[in-house]
Protein backbone atom coordinates (compact mmCIF):
# COMPACT_ATOMS: atom_id res chain seq x y z
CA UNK A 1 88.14 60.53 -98.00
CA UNK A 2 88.62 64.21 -99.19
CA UNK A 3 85.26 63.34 -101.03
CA UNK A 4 83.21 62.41 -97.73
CA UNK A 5 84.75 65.75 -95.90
CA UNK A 6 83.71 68.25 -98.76
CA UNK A 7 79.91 65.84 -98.29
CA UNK A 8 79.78 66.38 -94.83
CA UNK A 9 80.86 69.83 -95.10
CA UNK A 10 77.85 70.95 -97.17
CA UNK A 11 75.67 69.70 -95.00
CA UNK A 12 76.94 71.36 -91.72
CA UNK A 13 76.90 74.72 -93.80
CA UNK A 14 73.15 73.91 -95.01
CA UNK A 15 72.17 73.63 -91.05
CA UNK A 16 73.72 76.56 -90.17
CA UNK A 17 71.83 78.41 -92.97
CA UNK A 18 68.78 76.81 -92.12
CA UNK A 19 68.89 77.10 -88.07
CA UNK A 20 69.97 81.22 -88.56
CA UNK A 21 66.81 81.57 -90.71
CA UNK A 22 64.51 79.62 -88.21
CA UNK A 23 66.44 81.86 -85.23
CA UNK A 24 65.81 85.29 -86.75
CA UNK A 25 65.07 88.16 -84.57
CA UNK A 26 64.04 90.50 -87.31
CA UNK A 27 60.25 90.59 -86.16
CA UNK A 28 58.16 93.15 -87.41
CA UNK A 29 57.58 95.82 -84.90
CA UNK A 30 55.12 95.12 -81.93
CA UNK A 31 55.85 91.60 -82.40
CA UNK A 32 57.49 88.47 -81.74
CA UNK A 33 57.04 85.81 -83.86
CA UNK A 34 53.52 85.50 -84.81
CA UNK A 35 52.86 86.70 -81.59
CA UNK A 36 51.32 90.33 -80.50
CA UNK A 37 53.02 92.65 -78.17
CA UNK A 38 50.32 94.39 -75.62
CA UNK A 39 50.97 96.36 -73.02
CA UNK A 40 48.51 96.31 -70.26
CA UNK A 41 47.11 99.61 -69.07
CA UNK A 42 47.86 101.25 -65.36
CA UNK A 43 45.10 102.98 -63.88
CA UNK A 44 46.94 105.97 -61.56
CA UNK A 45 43.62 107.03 -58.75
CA UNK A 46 44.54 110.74 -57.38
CA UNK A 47 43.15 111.45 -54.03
CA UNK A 48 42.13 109.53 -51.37
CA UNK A 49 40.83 106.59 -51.04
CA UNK A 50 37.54 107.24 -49.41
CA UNK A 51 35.68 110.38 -50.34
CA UNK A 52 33.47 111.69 -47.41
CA UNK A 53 30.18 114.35 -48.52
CA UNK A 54 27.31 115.32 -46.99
CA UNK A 55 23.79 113.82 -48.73
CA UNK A 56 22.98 115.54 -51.60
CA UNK A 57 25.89 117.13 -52.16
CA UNK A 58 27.75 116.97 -55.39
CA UNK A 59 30.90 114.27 -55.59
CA UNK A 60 33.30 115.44 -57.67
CA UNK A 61 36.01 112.77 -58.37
CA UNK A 62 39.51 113.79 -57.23
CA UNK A 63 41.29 112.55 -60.76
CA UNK A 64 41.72 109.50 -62.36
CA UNK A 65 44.21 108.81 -65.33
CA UNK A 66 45.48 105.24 -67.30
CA UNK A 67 48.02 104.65 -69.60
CA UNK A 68 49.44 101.71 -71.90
CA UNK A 69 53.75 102.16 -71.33
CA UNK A 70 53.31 106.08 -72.74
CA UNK A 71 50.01 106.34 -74.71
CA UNK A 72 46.92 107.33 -72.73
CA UNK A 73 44.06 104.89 -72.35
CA UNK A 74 40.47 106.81 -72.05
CA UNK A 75 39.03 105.82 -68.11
CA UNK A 76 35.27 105.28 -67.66
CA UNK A 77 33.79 104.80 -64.04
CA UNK A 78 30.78 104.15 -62.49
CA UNK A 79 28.30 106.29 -61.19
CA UNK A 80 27.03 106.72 -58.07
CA UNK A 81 24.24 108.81 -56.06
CA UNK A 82 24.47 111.23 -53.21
CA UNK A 83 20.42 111.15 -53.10
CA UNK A 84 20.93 108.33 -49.66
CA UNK A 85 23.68 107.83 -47.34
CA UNK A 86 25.74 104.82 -47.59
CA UNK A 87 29.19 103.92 -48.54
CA UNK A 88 29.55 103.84 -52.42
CA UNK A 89 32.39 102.14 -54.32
CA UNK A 90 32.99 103.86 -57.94
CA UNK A 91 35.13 101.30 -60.42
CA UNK A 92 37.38 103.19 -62.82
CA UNK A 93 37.69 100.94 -65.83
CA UNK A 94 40.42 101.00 -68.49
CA UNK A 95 40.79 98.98 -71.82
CA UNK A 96 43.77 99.46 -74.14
CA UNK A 97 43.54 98.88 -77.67
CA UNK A 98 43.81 94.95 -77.66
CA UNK A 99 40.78 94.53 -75.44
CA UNK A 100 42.51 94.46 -72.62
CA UNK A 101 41.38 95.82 -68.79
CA UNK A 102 42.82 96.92 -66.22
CA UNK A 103 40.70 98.47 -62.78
CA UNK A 104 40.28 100.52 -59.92
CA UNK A 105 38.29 101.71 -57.38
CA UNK A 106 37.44 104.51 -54.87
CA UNK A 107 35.09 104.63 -51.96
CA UNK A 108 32.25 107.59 -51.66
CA UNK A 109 31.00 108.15 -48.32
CA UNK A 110 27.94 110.35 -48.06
CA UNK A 111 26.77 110.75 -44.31
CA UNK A 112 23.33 111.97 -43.01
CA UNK A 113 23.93 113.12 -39.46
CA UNK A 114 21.75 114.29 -37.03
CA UNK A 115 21.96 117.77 -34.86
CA UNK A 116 22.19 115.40 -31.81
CA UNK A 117 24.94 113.89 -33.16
CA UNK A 118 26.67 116.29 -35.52
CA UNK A 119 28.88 117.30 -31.97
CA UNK A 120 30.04 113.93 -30.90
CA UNK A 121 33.55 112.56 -31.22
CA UNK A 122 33.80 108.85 -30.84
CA UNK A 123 37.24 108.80 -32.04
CA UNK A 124 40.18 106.55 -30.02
CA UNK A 125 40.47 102.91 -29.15
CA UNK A 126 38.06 100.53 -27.50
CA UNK A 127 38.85 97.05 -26.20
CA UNK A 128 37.18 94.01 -27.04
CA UNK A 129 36.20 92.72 -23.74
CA UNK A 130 37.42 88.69 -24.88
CA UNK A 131 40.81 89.03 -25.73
CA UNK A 132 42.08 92.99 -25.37
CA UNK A 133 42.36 93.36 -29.15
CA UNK A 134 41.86 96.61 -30.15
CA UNK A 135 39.63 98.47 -32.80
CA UNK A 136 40.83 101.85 -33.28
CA UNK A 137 37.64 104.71 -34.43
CA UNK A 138 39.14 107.94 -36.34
CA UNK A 139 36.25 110.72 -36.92
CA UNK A 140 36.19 111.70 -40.80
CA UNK A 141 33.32 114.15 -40.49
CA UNK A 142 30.21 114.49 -38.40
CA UNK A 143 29.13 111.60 -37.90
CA UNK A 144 31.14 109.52 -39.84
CA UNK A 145 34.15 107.32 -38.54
CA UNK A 146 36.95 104.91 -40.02
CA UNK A 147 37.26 101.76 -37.52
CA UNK A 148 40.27 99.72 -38.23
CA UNK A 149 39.75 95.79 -36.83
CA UNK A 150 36.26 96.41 -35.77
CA UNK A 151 35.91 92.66 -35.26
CA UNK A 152 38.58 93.08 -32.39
CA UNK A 153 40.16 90.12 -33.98
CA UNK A 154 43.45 89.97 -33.68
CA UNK A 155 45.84 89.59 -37.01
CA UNK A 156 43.22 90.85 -39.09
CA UNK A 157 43.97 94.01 -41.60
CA UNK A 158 40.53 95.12 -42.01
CA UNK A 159 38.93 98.68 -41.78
CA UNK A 160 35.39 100.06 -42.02
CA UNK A 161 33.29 102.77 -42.41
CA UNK A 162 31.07 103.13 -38.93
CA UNK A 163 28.20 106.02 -38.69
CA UNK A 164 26.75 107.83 -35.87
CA UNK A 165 23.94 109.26 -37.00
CA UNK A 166 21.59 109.98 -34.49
CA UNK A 167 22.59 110.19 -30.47
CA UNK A 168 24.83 107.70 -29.78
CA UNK A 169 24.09 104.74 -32.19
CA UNK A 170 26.58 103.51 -34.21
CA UNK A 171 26.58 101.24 -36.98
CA UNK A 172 28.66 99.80 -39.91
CA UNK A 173 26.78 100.53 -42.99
CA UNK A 174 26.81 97.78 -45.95
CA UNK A 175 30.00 98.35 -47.88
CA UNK A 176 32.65 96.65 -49.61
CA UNK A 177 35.56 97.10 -46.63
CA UNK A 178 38.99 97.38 -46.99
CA UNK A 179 39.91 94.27 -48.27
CA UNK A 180 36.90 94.36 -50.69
CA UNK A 181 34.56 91.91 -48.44
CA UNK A 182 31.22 92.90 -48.31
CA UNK A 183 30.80 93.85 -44.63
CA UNK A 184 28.01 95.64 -42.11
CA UNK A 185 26.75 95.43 -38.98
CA UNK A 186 23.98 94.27 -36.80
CA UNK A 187 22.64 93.84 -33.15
CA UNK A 188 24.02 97.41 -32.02
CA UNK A 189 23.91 99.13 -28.70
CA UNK A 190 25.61 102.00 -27.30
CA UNK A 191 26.88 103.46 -23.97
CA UNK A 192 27.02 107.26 -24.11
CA UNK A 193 30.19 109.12 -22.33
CA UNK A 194 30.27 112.31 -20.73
CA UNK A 195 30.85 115.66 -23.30
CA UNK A 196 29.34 113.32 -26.64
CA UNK A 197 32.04 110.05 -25.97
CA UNK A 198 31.40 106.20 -25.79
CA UNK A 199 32.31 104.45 -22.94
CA UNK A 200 31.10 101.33 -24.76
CA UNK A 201 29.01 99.80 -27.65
CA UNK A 202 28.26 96.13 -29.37
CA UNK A 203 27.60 95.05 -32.42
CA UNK A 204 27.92 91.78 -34.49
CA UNK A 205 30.05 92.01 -37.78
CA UNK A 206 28.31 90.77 -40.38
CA UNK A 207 31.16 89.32 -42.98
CA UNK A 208 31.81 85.66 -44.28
CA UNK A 209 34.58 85.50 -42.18
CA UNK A 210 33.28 86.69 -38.67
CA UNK A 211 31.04 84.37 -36.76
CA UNK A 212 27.77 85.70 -35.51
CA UNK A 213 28.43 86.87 -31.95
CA UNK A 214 27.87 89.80 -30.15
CA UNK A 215 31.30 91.60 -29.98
CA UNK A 216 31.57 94.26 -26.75
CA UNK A 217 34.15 96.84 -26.83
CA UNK A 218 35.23 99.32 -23.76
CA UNK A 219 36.76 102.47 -24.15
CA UNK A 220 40.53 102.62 -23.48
């Protein structure tokens, strides 16, 4: 018996010595196993998120920075042009040293406004004349507006950039919107106010997820 016990004990003890090699922790650094350790890269944008300049003016971007836990990652980003109005979206790019990417983006609004518009404030809420839902218009520069929900549909998170660049029409340029759909506008009209105001426009909002009406909004 004593015989089978001293057996059985050598092979318990050759386990153990074999499962706390197979279990060892003692990787070498920046990995586990066979495995790399990377560390994706954060891109941090300074500023804010959409950039508004007159046409051919000069953009100069606000900051960007990346990093990879605490090393620095080098940023590039794409260019744009002030030469044409439009809404402009500049990608900041970041690749740490494993290949791998990380991005970000910014909006550039350059605006080309008219004298006979330059004086005009649109700004406040207007009513979709269906269902009451609201799309709210906050003036940026001359000419140049934010307009959150300007679908007037309700539940929706979306915002736009609208221009007024000559008397009272308004229009969404083509842009990627808030929530990165590509978006414009088409079929406008306008209602002027007293003292450069709206008391009403249309337009149809040209995005996959909008139908193709006609979409009339009243001043509040």
């Amino acid at each position: 018996m004593k015989k089978y016990i001293r057996y059985i004990g050598f092979v318990l003890t050759g386990i153990l010595f074999f499962s706390c090699q197979k279990d060892s922790f003692n990787y070498k650094p920046g990995y586990v196993g066979s495995s790399k350790i990377t560390i994706y890269p954060t891109i941090t944008v300074t500023g804010p998120d959409y950039v508004v300049i007159p046409q051919g003016a000069t953009f100069t971007d606000p900051g960007v920075s990346a990093k990879a836990g605490s090393a620095n990652v080098p940023v590039k980003a794409t260019t744009i042009s002030t030469a044409n109005a439009g809404v402009f979206l500049i990608t900041y790019t970041a690749t740490n040293s494993d290949g791998f990417s990380a991005t970000a983006s910014r909006h550039v609004v350059v605006y080309a406004t008219d004298p006979s518009a330059e004086n005009n404030d649109f700004s406040g809420n207007y009513a979709r004349n269906t269902n009451g839902s609201i799309a709210t218009w906050t003036k940026l520069a001359p000419g140049v507006y934010s307009v959150f929900n300007p679908g007037g549909a309700p539940g929706t998170n979306l915002t736009v950039i609208a221009f007024n660049d000559t008397g009272n029409h308004v229009f969404i340029p083509l842009q990627a919107a808030s929530d990165g759909t590509i978006t414009n506008s088409a079929q406008e009209s306008s209602t002027p106010g007293p003292n450069g105001t709206l008391t009403q426009y249309k337009w149809e909002i040209v995005n996959i997820g909008y139908g193709t009406s006609v979409r009339t909004f009243n001043k509040q």
